[in-house]
C-alpha atoms as a PDB file:
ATOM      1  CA  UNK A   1     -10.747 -28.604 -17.135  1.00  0.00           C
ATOM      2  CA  UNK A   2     -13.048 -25.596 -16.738  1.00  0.00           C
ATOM      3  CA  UNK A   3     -12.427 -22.192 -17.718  1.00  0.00           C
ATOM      4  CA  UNK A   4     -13.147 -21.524 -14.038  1.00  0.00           C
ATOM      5  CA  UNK A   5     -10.470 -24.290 -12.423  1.00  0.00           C
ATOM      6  CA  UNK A   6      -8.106 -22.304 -15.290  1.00  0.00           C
ATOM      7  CA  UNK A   7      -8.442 -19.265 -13.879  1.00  0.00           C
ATOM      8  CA  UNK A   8      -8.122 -20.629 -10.432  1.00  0.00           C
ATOM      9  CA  UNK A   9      -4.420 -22.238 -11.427  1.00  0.00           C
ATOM     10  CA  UNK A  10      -3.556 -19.711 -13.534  1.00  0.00           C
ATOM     11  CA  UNK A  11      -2.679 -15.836 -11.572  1.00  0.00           C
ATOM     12  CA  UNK A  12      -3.884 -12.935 -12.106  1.00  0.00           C
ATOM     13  CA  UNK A  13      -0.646 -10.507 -12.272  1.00  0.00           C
ATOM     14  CA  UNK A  14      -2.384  -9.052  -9.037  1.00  0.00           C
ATOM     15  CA  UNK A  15       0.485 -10.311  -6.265  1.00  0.00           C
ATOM     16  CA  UNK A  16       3.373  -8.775  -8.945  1.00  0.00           C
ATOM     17  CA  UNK A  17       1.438  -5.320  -9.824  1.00  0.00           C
ATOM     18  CA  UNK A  18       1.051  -5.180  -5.769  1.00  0.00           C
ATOM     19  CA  UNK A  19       4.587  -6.136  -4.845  1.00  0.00           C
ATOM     20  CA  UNK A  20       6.150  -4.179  -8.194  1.00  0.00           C
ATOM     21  CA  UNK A  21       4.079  -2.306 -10.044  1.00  0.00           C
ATOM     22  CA  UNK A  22       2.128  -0.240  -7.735  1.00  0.00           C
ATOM     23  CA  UNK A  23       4.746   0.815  -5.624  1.00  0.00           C
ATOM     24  CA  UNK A  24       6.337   1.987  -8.943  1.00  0.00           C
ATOM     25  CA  UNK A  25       4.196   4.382 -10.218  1.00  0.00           C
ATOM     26  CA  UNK A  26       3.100   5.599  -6.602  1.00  0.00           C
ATOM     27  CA  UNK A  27       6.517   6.103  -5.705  1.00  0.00           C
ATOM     28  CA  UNK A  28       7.255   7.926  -8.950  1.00  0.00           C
ATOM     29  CA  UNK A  29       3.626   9.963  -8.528  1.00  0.00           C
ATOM     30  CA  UNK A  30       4.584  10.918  -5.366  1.00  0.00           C
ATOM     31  CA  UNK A  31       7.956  12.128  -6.029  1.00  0.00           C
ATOM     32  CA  UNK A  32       7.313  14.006  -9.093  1.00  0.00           C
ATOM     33  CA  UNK A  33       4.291  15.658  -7.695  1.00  0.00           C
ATOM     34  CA  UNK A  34       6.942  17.131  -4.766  1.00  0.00           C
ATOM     35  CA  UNK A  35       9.258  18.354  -7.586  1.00  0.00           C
ATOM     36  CA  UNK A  36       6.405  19.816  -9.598  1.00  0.00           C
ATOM     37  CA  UNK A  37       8.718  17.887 -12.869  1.00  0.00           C
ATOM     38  CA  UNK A  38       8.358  14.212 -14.087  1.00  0.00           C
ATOM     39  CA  UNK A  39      12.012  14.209 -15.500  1.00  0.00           C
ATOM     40  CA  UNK A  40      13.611  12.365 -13.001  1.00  0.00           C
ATOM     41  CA  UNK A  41      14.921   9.314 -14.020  1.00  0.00           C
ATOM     42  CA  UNK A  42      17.969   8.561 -15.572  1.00  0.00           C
ATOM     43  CA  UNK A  43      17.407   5.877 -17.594  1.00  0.00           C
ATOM     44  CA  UNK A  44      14.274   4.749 -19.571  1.00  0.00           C
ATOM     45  CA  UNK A  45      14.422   2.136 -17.117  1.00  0.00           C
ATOM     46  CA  UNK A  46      15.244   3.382 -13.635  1.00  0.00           C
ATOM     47  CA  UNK A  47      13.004   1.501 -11.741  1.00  0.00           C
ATOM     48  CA  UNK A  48      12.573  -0.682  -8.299  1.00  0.00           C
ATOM     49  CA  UNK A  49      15.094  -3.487  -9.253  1.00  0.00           C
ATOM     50  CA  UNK A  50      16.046  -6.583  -6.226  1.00  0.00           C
ATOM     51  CA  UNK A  51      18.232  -4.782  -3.753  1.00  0.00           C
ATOM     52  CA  UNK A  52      18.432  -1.467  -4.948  1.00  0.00           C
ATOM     53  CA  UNK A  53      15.757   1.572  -5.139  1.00  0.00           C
ATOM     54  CA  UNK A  54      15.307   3.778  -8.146  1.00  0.00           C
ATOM     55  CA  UNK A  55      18.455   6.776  -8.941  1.00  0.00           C
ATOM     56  CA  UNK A  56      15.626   9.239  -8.334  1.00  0.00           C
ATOM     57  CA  UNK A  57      13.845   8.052  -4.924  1.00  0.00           C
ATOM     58  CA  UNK A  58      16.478   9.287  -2.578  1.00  0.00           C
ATOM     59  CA  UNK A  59      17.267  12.376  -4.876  1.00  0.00           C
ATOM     60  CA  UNK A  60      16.386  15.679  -3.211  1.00  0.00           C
ATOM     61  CA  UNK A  61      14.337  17.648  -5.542  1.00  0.00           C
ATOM     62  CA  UNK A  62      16.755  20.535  -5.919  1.00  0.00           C
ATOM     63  CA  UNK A  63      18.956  17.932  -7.669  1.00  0.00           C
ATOM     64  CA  UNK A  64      16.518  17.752 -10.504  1.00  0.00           C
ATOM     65  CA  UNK A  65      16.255  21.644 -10.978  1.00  0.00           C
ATOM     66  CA  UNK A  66      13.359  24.076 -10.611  1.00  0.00           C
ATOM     67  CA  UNK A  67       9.317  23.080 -10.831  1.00  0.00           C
ATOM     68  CA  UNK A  68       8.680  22.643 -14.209  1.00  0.00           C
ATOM     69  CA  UNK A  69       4.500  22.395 -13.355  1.00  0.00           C
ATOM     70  CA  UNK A  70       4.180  25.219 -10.465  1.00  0.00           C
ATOM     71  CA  UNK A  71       1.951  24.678  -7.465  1.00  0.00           C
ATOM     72  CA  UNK A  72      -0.665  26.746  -8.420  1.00  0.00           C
ATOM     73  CA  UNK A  73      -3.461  28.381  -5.448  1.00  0.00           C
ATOM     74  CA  UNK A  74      -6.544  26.831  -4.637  1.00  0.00           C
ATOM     75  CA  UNK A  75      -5.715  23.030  -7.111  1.00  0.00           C
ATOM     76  CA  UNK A  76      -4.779  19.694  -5.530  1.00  0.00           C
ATOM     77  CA  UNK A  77      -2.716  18.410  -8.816  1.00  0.00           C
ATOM     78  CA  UNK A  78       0.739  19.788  -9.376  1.00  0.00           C
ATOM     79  CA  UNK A  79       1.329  17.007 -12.210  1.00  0.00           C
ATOM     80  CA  UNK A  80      -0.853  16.298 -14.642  1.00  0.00           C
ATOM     81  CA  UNK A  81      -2.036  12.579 -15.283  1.00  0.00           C
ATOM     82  CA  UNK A  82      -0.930  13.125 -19.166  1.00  0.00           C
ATOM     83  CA  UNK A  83       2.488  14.128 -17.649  1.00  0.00           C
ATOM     84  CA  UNK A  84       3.314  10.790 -15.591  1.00  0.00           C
ATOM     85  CA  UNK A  85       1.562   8.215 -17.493  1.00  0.00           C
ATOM     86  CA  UNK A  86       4.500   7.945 -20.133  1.00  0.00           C
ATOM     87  CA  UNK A  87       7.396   7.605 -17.375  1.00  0.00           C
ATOM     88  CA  UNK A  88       5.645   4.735 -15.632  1.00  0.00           C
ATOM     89  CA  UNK A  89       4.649   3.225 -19.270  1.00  0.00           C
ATOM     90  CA  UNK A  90       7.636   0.941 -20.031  1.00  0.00           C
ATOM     91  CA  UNK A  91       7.073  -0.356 -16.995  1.00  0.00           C
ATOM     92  CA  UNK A  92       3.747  -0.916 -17.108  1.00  0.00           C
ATOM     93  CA  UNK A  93       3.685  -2.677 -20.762  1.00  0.00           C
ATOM     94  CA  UNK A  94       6.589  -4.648 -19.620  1.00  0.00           C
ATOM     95  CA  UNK A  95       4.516  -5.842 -16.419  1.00  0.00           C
ATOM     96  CA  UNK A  96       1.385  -6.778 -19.194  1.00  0.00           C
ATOM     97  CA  UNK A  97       4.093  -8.164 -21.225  1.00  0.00           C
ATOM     98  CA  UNK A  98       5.393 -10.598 -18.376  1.00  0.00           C
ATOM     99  CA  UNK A  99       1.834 -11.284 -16.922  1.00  0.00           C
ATOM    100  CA  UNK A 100       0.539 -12.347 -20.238  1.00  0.00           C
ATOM    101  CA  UNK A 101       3.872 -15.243 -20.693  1.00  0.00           C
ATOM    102  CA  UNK A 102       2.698 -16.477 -17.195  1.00  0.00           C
ATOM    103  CA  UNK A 103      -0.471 -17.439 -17.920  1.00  0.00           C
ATOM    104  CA  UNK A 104       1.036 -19.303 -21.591  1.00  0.00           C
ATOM    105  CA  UNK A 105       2.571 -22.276 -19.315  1.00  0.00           C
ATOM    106  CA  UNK A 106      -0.944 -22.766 -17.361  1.00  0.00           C
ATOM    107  CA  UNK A 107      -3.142 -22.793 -20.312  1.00  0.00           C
ATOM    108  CA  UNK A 108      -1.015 -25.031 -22.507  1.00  0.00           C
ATOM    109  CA  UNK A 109      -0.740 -27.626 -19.294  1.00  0.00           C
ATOM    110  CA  UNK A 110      -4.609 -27.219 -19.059  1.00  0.00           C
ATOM    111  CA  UNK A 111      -5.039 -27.888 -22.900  1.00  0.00           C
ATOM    112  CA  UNK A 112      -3.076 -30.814 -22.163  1.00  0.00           C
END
């Protein structure tokens, strides 16, 4: 079997980072940027789980306190980058973690 047919059976993590993922750290970009804080969840993992939405998606922002990052005049970021990247990080090494084991079965059948 070519490397090619392999990669063909095998996926690419793209339909779970689109259905999961993504929506993850958008969500949580978007509602830490209206908060002007990235503190919102209560757990390490308080995330997008089957049937029920994250403790701080329907949250109002008052809940959470006062801006941590102020809106400041004449910028477009509220949040940094730095600020967000390590709440959405568990997540995201988890996702590698879990696309990385699917593509074990496919390459050991291929071996085959």
């Amino acid at each position: 079997m070519t490397h090619l047919t392999h990669f063909m059976m095998a996926g690419s993590g793209l339909h779970t980072f689109v259905l999961y993922l993504g929506p993850h750290i958008a969500l949580f970009t978007i509602k830490s940027t209206q908060c002007g804080r990235v503190d919102l969840k209560t757990a390490p993992y308080d995330t997008i789980q089957l049937k029920r939405s994250p403790s701080w998606l329907e949250k109002d922002c008052s809940e959470f306190g006062p801006p941590i990052f102020p809106l400041l005049p004449d910028t477009l970021v509220r949040v940094p980058v730095s600020s967000i990247l390590p709440q959405v990080q568990i997540e995201a090494i988890l996702w590698g973690i879990g696309t990385a084991l699917g593509e074990l079965p496919p390459y050991f059948i291929s071996r085959a």
